[in-house]
C-alpha atoms as a PDB file:
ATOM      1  CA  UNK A   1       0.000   0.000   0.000  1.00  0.00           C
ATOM      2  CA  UNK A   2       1.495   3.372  -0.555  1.00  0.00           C
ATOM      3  CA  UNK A   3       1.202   5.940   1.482  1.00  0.00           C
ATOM      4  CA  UNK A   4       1.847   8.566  -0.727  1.00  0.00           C
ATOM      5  CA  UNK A   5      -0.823   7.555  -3.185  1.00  0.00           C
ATOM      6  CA  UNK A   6      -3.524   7.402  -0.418  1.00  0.00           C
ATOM      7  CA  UNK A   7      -2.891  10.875   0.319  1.00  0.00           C
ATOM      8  CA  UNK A   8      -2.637  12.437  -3.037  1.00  0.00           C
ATOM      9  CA  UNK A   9      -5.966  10.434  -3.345  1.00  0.00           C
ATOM     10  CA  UNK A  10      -7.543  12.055  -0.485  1.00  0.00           C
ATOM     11  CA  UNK A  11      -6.401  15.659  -1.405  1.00  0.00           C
ATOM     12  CA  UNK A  12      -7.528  15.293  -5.003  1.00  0.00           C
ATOM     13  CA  UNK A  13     -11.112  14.502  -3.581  1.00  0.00           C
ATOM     14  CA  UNK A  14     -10.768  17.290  -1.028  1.00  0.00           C
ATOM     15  CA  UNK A  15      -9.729  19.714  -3.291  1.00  0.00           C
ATOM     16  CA  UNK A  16     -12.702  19.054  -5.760  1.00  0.00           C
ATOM     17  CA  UNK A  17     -16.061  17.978  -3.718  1.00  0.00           C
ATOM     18  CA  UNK A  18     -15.464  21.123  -1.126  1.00  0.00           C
ATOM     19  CA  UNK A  19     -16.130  23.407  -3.903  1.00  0.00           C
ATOM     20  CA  UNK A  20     -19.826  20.962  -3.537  1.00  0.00           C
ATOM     21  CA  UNK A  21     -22.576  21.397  -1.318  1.00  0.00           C
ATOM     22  CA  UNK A  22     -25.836  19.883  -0.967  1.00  0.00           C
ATOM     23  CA  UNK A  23     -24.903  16.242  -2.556  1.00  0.00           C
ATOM     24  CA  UNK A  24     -26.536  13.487  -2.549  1.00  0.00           C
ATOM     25  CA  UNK A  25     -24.483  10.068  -3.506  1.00  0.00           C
ATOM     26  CA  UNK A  26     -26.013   6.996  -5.408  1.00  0.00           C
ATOM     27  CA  UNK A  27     -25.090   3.499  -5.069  1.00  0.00           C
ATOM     28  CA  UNK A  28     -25.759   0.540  -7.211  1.00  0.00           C
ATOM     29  CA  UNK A  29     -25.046  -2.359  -9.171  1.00  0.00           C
ATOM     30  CA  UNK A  30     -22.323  -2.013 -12.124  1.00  0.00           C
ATOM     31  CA  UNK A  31     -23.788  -4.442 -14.137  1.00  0.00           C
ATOM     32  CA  UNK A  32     -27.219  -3.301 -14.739  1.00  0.00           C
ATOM     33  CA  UNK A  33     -28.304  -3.166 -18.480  1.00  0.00           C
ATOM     34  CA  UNK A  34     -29.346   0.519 -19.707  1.00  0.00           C
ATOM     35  CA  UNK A  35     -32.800  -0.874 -21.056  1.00  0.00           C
ATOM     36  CA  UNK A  36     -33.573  -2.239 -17.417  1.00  0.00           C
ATOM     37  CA  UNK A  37     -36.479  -0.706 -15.469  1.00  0.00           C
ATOM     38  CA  UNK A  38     -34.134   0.339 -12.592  1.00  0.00           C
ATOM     39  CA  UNK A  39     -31.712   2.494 -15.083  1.00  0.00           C
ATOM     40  CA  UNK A  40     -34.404   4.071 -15.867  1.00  0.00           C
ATOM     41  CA  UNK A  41     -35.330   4.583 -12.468  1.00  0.00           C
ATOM     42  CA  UNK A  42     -31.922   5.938 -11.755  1.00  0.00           C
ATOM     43  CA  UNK A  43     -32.088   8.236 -14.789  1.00  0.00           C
ATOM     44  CA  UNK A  44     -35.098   9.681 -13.351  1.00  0.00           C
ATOM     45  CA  UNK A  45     -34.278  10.146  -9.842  1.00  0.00           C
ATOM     46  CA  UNK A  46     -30.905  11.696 -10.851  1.00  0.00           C
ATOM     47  CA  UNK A  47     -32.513  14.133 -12.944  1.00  0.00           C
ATOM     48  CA  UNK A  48     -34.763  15.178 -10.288  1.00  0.00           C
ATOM     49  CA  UNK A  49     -32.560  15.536  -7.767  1.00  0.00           C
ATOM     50  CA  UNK A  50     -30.111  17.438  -9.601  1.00  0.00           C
ATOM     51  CA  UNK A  51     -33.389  19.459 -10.819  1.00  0.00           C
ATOM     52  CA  UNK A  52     -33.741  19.739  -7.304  1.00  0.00           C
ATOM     53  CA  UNK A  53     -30.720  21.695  -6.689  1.00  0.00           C
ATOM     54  CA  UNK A  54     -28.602  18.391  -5.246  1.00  0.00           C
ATOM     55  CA  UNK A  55     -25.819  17.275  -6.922  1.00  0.00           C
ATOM     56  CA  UNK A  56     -24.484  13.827  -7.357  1.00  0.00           C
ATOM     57  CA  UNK A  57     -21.647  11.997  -6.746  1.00  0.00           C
ATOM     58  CA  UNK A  58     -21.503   8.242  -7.795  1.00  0.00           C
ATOM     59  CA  UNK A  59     -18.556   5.735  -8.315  1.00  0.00           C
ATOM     60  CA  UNK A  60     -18.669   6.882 -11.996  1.00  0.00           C
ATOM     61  CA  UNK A  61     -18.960   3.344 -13.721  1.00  0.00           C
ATOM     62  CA  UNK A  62     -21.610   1.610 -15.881  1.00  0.00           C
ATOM     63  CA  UNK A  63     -24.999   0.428 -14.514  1.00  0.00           C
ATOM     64  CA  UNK A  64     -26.874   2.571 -12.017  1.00  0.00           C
ATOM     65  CA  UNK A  65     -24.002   4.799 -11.681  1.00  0.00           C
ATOM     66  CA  UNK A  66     -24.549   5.663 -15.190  1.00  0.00           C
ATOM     67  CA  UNK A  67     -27.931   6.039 -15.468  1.00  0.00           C
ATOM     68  CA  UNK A  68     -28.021   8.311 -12.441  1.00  0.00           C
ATOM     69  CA  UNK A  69     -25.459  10.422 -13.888  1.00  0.00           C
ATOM     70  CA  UNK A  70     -27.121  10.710 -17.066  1.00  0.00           C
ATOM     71  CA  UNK A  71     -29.732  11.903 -15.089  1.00  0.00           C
ATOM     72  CA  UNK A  72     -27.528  14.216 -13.248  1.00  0.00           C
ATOM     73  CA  UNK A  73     -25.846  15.659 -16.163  1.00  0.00           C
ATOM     74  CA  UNK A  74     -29.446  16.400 -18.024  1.00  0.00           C
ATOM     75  CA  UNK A  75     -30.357  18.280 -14.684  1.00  0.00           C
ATOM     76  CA  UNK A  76     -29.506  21.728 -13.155  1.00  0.00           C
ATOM     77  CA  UNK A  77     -26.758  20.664 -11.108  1.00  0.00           C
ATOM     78  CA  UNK A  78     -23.518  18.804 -11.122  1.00  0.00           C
ATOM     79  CA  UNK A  79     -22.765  15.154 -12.009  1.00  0.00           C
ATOM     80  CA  UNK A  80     -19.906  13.891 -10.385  1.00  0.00           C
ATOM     81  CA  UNK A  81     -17.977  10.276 -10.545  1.00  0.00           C
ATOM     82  CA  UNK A  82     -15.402   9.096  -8.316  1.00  0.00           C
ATOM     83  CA  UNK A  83     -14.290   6.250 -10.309  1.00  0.00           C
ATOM     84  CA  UNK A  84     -11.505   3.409  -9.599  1.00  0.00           C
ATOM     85  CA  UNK A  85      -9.331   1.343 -11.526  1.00  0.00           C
ATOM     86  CA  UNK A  86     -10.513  -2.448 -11.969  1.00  0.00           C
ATOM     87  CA  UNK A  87      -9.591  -4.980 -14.412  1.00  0.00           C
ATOM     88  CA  UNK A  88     -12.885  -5.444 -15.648  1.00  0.00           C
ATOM     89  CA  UNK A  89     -16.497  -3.615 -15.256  1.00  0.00           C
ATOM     90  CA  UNK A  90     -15.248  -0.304 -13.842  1.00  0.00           C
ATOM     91  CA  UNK A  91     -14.377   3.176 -16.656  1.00  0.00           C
ATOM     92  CA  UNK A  92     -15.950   6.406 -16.132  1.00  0.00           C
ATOM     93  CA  UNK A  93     -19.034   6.515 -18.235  1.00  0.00           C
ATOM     94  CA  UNK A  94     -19.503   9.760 -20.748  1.00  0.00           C
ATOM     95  CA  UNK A  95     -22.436  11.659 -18.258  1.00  0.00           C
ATOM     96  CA  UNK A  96     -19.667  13.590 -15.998  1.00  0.00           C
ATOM     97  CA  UNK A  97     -19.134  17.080 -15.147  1.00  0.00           C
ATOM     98  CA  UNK A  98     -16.304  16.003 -12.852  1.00  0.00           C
ATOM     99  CA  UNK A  99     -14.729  12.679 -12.455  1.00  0.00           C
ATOM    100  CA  UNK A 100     -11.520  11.653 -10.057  1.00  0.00           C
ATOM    101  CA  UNK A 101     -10.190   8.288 -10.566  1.00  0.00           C
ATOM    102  CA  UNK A 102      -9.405   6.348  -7.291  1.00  0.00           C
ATOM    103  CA  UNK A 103      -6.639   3.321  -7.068  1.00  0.00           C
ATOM    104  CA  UNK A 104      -8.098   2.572  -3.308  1.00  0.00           C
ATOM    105  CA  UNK A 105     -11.398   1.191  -2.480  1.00  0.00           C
ATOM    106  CA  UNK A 106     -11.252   2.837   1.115  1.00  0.00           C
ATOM    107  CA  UNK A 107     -10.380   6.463   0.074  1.00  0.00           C
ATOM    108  CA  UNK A 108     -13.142   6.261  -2.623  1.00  0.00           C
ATOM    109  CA  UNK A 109     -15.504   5.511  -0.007  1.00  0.00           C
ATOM    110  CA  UNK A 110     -14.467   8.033   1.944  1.00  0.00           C
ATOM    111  CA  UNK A 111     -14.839  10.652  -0.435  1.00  0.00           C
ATOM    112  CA  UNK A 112     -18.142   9.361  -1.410  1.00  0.00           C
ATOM    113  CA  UNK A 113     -19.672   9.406   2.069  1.00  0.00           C
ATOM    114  CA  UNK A 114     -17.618  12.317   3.685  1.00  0.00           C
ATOM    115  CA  UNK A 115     -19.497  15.108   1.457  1.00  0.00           C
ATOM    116  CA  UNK A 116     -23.068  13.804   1.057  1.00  0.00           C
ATOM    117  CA  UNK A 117     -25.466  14.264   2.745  1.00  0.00           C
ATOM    118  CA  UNK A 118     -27.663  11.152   2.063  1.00  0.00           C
ATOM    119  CA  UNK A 119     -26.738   8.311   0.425  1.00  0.00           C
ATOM    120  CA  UNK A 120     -29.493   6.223  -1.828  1.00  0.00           C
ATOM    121  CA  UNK A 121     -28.803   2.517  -2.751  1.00  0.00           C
ATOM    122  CA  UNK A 122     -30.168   0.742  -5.739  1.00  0.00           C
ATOM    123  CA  UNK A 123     -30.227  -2.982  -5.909  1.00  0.00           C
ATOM    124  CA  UNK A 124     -26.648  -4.307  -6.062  1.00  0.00           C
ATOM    125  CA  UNK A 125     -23.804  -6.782  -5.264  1.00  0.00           C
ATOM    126  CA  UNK A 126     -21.096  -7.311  -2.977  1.00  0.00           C
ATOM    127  CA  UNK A 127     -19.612  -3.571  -3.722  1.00  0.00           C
ATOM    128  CA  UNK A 128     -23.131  -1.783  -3.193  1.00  0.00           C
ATOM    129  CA  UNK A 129     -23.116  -4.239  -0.031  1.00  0.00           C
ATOM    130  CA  UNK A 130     -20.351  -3.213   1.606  1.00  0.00           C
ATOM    131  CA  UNK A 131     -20.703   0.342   0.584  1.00  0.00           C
ATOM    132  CA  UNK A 132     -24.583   0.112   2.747  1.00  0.00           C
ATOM    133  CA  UNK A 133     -22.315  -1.409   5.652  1.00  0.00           C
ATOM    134  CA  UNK A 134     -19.747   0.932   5.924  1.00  0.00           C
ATOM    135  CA  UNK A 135     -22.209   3.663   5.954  1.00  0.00           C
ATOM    136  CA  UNK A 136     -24.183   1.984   8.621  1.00  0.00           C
ATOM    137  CA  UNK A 137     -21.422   1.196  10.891  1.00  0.00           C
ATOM    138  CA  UNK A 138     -20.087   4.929  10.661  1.00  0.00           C
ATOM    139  CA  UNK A 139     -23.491   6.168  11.714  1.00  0.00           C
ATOM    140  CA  UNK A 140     -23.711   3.991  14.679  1.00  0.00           C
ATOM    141  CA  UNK A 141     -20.374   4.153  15.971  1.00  0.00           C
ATOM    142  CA  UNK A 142     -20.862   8.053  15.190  1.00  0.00           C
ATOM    143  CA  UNK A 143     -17.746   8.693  12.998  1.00  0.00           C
ATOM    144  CA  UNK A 144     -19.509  10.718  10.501  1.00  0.00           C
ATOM    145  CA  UNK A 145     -22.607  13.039  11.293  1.00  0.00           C
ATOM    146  CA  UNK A 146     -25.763  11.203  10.847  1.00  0.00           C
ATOM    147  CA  UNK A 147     -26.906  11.114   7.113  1.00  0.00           C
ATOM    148  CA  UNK A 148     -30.230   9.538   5.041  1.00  0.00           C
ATOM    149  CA  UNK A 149     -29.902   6.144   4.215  1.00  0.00           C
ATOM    150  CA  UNK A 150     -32.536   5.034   1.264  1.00  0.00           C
ATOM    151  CA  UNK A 151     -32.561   1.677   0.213  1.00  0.00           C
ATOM    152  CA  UNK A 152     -34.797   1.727  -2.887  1.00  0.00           C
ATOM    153  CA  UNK A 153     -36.862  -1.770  -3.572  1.00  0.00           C
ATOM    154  CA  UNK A 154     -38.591  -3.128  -0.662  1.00  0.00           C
ATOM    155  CA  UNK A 155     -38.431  -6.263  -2.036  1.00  0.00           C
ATOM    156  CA  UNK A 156     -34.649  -6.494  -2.806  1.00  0.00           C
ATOM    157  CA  UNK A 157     -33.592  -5.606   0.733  1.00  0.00           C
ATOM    158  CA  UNK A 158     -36.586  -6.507   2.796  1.00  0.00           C
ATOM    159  CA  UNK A 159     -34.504  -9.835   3.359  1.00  0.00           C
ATOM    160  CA  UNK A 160     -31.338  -7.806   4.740  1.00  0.00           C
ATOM    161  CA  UNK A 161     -33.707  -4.780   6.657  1.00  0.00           C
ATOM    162  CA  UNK A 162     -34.798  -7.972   8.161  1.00  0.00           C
ATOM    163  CA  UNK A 163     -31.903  -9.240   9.642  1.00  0.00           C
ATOM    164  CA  UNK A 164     -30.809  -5.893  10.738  1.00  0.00           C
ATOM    165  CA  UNK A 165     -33.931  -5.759  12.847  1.00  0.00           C
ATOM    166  CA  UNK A 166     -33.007  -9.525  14.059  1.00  0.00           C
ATOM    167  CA  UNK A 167     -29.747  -8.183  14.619  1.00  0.00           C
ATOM    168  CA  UNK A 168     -30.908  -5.281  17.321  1.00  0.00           C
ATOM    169  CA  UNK A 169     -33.186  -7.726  18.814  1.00  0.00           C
ATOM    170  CA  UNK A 170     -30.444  -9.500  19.856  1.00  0.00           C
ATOM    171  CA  UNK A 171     -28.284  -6.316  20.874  1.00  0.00           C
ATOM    172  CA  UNK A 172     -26.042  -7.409  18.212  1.00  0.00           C
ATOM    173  CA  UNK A 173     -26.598  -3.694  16.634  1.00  0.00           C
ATOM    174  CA  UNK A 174     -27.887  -0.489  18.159  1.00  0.00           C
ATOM    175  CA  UNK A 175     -31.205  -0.147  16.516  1.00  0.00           C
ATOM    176  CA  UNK A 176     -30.524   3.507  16.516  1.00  0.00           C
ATOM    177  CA  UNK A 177     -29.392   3.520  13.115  1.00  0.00           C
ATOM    178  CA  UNK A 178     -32.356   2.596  11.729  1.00  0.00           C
ATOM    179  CA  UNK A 179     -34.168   6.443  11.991  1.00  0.00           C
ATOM    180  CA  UNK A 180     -31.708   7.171   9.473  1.00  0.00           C
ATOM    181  CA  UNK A 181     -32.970   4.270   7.412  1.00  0.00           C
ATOM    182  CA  UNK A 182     -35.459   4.717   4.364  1.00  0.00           C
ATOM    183  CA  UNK A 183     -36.836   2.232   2.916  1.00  0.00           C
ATOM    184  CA  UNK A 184     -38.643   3.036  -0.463  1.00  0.00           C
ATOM    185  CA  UNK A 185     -40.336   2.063  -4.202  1.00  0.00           C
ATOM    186  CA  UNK A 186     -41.284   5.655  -5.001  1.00  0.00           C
ATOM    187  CA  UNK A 187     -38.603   7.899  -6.133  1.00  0.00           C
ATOM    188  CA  UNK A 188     -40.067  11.422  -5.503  1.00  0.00           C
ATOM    189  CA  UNK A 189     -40.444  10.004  -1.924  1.00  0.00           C
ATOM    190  CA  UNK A 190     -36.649  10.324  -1.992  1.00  0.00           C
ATOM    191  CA  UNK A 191     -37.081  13.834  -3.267  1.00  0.00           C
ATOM    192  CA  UNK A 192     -39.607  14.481  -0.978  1.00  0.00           C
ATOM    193  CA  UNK A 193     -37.852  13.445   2.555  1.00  0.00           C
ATOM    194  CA  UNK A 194     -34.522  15.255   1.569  1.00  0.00           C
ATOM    195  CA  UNK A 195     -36.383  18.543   0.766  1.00  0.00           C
ATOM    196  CA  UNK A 196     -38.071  18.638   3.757  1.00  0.00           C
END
């Protein structure tokens, strides 16, 4: 790991999103086909948000991340990917205003959580996963300031909102977390709630 790298990483995020206020940053799965119902989803919530006056910040890539961004980019306000490099599924698609690319999982996180101020996550795989996670665990062990957490799909993460609430029964988890937790299928609800 170098050291170096990390913190050129950091400051190149730094130096770009704190010229950014009011963003909101979208989550989801890199391999979801353009012509599928949630891309178009995405394309529509990213173009109301950004409508809305938010911008957004993504990891920059293909699937929802594009979709969103196209969304973004046909909107009022800025579309902005923090990419990384991968040997396969990951280049920045073409709907950017800004885009940073990232060799580190960990700093791109960072930079995608540190300057939102919600974060909304489409169906997804083990990246989208661990990106819901690492927000959640953050929030409850109160190393960032509490943010909106939207899962969007009842039925795609009913069975993990589940075992989070099996979780706190247990005192596994402090159930705190989940007033931060949205769970939606409407995506002017998602509008609505960060408006308010």
């Amino acid at each position: 790991m170098n050291i170096e790298l990390i913190e050129k990483e950091l400051q190149s995020a730094d130096s770009l999103l704190q010229n950014y206020t009011n963003n909101v940053t979208v989550f989801g799965s890199a391999r979801t086909n353009q012509d599928d119902v949630l891309s178009s989803q995405a394309r529509e919530l990213g173009k109301l948000l950004s409508d809305s006056g938010f911008n957004i910040l993504t990891g920059g890539g293909p699937g929802i991340m594009e979709s969103v961004n196209r969304g973004a980019f046909e909107g009022k306000s800025s579309s902005i990917g923090l990419n990384i490099t991968l040997d396969h599924e990951q280049f920045p698609n073409p709907y950017l205003d800004e885009v940073i690319t990232f060799e580190h999982f960990f700093t791109r996180k960072y930079a995608l959580i540190n300057y939102s101020l919600a974060c909304v996550y489409f169906p997804g795989g083990f990246g989208t996963g661990d990106e819901l996670l690492e927000v959640l665990t953050l929030i409850q062990t109160k190393k960032i300031r509490p943010i909106k957490v939207f899962l969007y799909g009842t039925e795609f993460w009913k069975p993990l909102v589940d075992w989070f609430k099996d979780l706190d029964n247990i005192n596994f988890v402090n159930g705190n977390y989940l007033d931060s937790l949205y769970v939606v299928d409407d995506i002017h609800k998602i509008v609505k709630i960060l408006q308010e």
